[in-house]
Protein backbone atom coordinates (compact mmCIF):
# COMPACT_ATOMS: atom_id res chain seq x y z
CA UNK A 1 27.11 -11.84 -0.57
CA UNK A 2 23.51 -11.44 -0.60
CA UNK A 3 21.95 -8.55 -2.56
CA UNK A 4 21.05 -6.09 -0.04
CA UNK A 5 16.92 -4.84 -0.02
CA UNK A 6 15.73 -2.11 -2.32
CA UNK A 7 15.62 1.39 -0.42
CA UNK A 8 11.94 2.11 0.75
CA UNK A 9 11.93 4.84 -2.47
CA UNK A 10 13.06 1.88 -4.34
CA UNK A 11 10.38 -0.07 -3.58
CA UNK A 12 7.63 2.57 -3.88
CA UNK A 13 9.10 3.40 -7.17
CA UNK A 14 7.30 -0.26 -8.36
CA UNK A 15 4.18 0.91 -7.27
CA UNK A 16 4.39 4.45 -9.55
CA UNK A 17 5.41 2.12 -12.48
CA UNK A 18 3.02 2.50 -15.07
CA UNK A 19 0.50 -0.54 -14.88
CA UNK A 20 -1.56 0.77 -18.16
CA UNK A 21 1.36 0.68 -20.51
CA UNK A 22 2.32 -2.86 -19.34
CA UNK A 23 -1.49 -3.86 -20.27
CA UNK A 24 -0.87 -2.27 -23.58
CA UNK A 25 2.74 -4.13 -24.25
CA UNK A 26 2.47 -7.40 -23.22
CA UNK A 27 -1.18 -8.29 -22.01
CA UNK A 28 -3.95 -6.66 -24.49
CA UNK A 29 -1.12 -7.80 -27.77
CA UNK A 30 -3.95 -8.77 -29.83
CA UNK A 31 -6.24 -9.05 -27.01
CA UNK A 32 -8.66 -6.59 -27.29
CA UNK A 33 -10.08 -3.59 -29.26
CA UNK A 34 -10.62 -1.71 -26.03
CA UNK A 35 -8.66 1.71 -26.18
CA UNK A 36 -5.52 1.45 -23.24
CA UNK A 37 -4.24 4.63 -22.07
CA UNK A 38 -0.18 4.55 -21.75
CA UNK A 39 -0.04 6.80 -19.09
CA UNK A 40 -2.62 6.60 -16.03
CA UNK A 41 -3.80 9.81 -14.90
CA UNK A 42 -4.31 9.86 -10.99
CA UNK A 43 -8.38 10.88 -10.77
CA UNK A 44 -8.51 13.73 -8.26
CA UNK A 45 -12.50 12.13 -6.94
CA UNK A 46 -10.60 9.20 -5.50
CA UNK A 47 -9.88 9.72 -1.98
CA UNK A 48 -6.42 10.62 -0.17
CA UNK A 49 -5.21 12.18 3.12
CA UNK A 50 -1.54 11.81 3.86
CA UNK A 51 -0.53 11.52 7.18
CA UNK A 52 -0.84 14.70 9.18
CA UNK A 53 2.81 14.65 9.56
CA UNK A 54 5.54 11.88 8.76
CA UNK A 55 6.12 10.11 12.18
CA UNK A 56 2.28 9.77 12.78
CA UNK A 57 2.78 5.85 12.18
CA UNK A 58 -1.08 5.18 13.12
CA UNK A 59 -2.04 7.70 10.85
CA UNK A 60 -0.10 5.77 8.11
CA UNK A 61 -1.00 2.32 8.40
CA UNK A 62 -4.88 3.75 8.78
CA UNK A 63 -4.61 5.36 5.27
CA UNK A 64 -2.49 2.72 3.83
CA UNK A 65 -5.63 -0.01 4.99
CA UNK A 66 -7.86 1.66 3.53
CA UNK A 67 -6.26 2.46 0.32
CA UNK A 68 -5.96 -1.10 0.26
CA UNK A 69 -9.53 -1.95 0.27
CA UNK A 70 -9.95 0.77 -2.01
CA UNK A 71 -7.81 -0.66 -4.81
CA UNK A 72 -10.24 -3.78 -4.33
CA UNK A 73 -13.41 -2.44 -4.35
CA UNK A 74 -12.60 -0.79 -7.46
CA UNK A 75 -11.24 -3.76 -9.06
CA UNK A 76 -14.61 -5.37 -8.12
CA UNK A 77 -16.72 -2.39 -10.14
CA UNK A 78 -13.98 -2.88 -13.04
CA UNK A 79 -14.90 -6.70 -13.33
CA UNK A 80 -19.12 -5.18 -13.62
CA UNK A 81 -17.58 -2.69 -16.34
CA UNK A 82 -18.23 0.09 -13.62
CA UNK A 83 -14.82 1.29 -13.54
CA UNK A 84 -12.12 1.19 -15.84
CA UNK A 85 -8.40 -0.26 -16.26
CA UNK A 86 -6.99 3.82 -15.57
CA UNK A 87 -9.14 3.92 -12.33
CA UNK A 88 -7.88 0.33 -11.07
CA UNK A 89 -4.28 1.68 -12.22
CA UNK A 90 -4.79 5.08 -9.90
CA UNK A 91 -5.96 3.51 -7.08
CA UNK A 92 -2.91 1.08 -7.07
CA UNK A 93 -0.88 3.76 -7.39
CA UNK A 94 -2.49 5.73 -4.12
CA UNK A 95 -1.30 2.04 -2.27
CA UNK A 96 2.30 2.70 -3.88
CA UNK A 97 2.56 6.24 -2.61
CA UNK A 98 0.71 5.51 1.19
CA UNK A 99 3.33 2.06 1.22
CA UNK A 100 6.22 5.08 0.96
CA UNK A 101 4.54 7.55 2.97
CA UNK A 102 3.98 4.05 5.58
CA UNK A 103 7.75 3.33 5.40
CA UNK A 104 8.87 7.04 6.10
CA UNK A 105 6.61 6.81 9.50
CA UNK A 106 8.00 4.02 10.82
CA UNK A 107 11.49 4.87 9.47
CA UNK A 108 11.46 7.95 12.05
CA UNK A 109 11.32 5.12 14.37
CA UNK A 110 14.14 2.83 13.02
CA UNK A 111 11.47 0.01 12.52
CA UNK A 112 12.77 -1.66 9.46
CA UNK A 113 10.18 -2.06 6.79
CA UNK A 114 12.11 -4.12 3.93
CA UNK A 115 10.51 -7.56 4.65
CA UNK A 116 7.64 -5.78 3.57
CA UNK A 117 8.84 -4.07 0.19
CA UNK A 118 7.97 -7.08 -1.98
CA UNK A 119 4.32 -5.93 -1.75
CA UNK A 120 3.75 -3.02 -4.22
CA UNK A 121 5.59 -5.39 -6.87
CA UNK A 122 3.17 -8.30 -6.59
CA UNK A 123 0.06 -6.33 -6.20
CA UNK A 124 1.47 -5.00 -9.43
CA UNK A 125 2.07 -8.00 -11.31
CA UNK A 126 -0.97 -9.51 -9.95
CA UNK A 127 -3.48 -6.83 -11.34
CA UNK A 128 -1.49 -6.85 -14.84
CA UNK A 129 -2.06 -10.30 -15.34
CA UNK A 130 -5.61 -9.65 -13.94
CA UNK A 131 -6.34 -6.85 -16.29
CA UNK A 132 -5.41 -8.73 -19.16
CA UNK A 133 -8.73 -10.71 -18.82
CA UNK A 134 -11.71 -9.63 -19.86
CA UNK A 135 -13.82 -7.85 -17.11
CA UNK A 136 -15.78 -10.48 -15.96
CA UNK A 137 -17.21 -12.03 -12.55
CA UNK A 138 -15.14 -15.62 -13.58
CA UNK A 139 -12.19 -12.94 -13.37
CA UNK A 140 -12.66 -11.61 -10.46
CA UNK A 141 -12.83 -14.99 -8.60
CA UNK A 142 -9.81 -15.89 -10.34
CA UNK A 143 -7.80 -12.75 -9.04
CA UNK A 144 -8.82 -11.42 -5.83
CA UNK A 145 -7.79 -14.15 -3.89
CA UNK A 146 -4.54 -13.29 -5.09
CA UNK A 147 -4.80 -9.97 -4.49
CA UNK A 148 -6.22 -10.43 -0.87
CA UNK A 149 -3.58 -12.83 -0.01
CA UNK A 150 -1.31 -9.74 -0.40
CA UNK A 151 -3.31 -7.51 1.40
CA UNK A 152 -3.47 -10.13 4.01
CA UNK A 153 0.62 -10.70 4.27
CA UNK A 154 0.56 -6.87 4.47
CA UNK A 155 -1.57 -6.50 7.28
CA UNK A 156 0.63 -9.67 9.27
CA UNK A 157 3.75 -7.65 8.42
CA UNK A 158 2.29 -3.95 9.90
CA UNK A 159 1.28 -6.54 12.73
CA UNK A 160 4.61 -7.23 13.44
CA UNK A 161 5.74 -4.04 13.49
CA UNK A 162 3.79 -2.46 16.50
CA UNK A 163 6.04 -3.94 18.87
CA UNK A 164 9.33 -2.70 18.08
CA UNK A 165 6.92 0.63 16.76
CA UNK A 166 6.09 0.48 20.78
CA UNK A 167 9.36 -0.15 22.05
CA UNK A 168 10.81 2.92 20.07
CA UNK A 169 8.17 5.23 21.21
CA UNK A 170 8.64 4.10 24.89
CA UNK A 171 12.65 4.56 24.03
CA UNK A 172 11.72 8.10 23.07
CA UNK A 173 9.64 8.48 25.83
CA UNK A 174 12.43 7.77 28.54
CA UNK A 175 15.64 9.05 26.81
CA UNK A 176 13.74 13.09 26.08
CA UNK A 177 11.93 13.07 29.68
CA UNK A 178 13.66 10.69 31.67
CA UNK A 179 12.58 8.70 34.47
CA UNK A 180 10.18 11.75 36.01
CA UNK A 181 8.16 11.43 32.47
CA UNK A 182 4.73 9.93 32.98
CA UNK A 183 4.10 9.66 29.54
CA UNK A 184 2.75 11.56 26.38
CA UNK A 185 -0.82 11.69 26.16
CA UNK A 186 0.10 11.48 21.79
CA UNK A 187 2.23 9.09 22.03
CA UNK A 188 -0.45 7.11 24.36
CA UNK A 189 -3.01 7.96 21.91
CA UNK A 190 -0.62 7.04 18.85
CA UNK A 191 -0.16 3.48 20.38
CA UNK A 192 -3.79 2.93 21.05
CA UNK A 193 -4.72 3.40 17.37
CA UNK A 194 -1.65 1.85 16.00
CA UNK A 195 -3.43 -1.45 17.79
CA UNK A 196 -6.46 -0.64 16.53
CA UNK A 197 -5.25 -0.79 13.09
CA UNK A 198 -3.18 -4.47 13.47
């Protein structure tokens, strides 16, 4: 019997593991002289807006997209030395808790997620691995396809969820208003920049 998926908590729980003490067990072992910090302290300047409430699925997948590029930029001013491992660890960790905060939105519209909840692991083992070289252009090259490949298979999967994301709004739509209902200029709206996003 096949092992069922993780729960979406499950699977956000790999993105809140602690990439900086991983660095400091098992990639900088004799590696460098550069200090590591054990526990990553989330830097209140980086930028974060949770949805404005938890079924606002184009909200979401907004934030979560542009966390996403976040997390790459700043691995791009790490490999320059212009920000360092804790900064590359707290802006994973903002991916981790949008790819929850993602899951719960679509969740209130029984659009399964779990074919997507590989993601925070291998963004996670990616930048370990990447962060155990030294910061360095040659690096970067060697890494960010990696990590964009993720990003990418991210983006397909959120793709793939706007239709049954569509379907369960128009569900909604018909089984609260029934057939008089001409439609909810939100949900409308919602739909519109859920496209946008994919």
């Amino acid at each position: 019997m096949p092992t069922p998926p993780p729960s979406y908590q499950q699977a956000v729980a790999m993105g809140h593991s602690t990439l900086v003490s991983s660095y400091s067990d098992s990639k900088y072992r004799g590696k460098s002289s550069r200090p590591v910090s054990h526990r990553p302290v989330v830097n209140t300047s980086m930028s974060y807006t949770p949805p404005s409430s938890p079924s606002d699925v184009p909200t979401a997948v907004s934030t979560l997209l542009g966390l996403t590029k976040q997390l790459q930029e700043t691995l791009r001013l790490w490999s320059v030395c212009q920000a360092s491992e804790s900064q590359v660890s707290d802006a994973y960790i903002l991916v981790g808790m949008q790819f929850n905060a993602t899951v719960n939105a679509f969740a209130r519209y029984h659009v399964d997620m779990s074919d997507l909840f590989y993601v925070p692991s291998e963004l996670r083992d990616t930048l370990e691995i990447c962060l155990g070289e030294d910061p360095c252009q040659r690096t970067l090259d060697r890494y960010m396809p990696a990590v964009r490949a993720i990003v990418y298979s991210l983006l397909q999967g959120l793709q793939s969820k706007q239709a049954p994301y569509r379907k369960a709004v128009e569900d909604a739509r018909s089984l609260s208003s029934g057939s008089s209902y001409s439609g909810s200029p939100t949900d409308d709206r919602k739909l519109r920049e859920f496209r946008r996003c994919g």
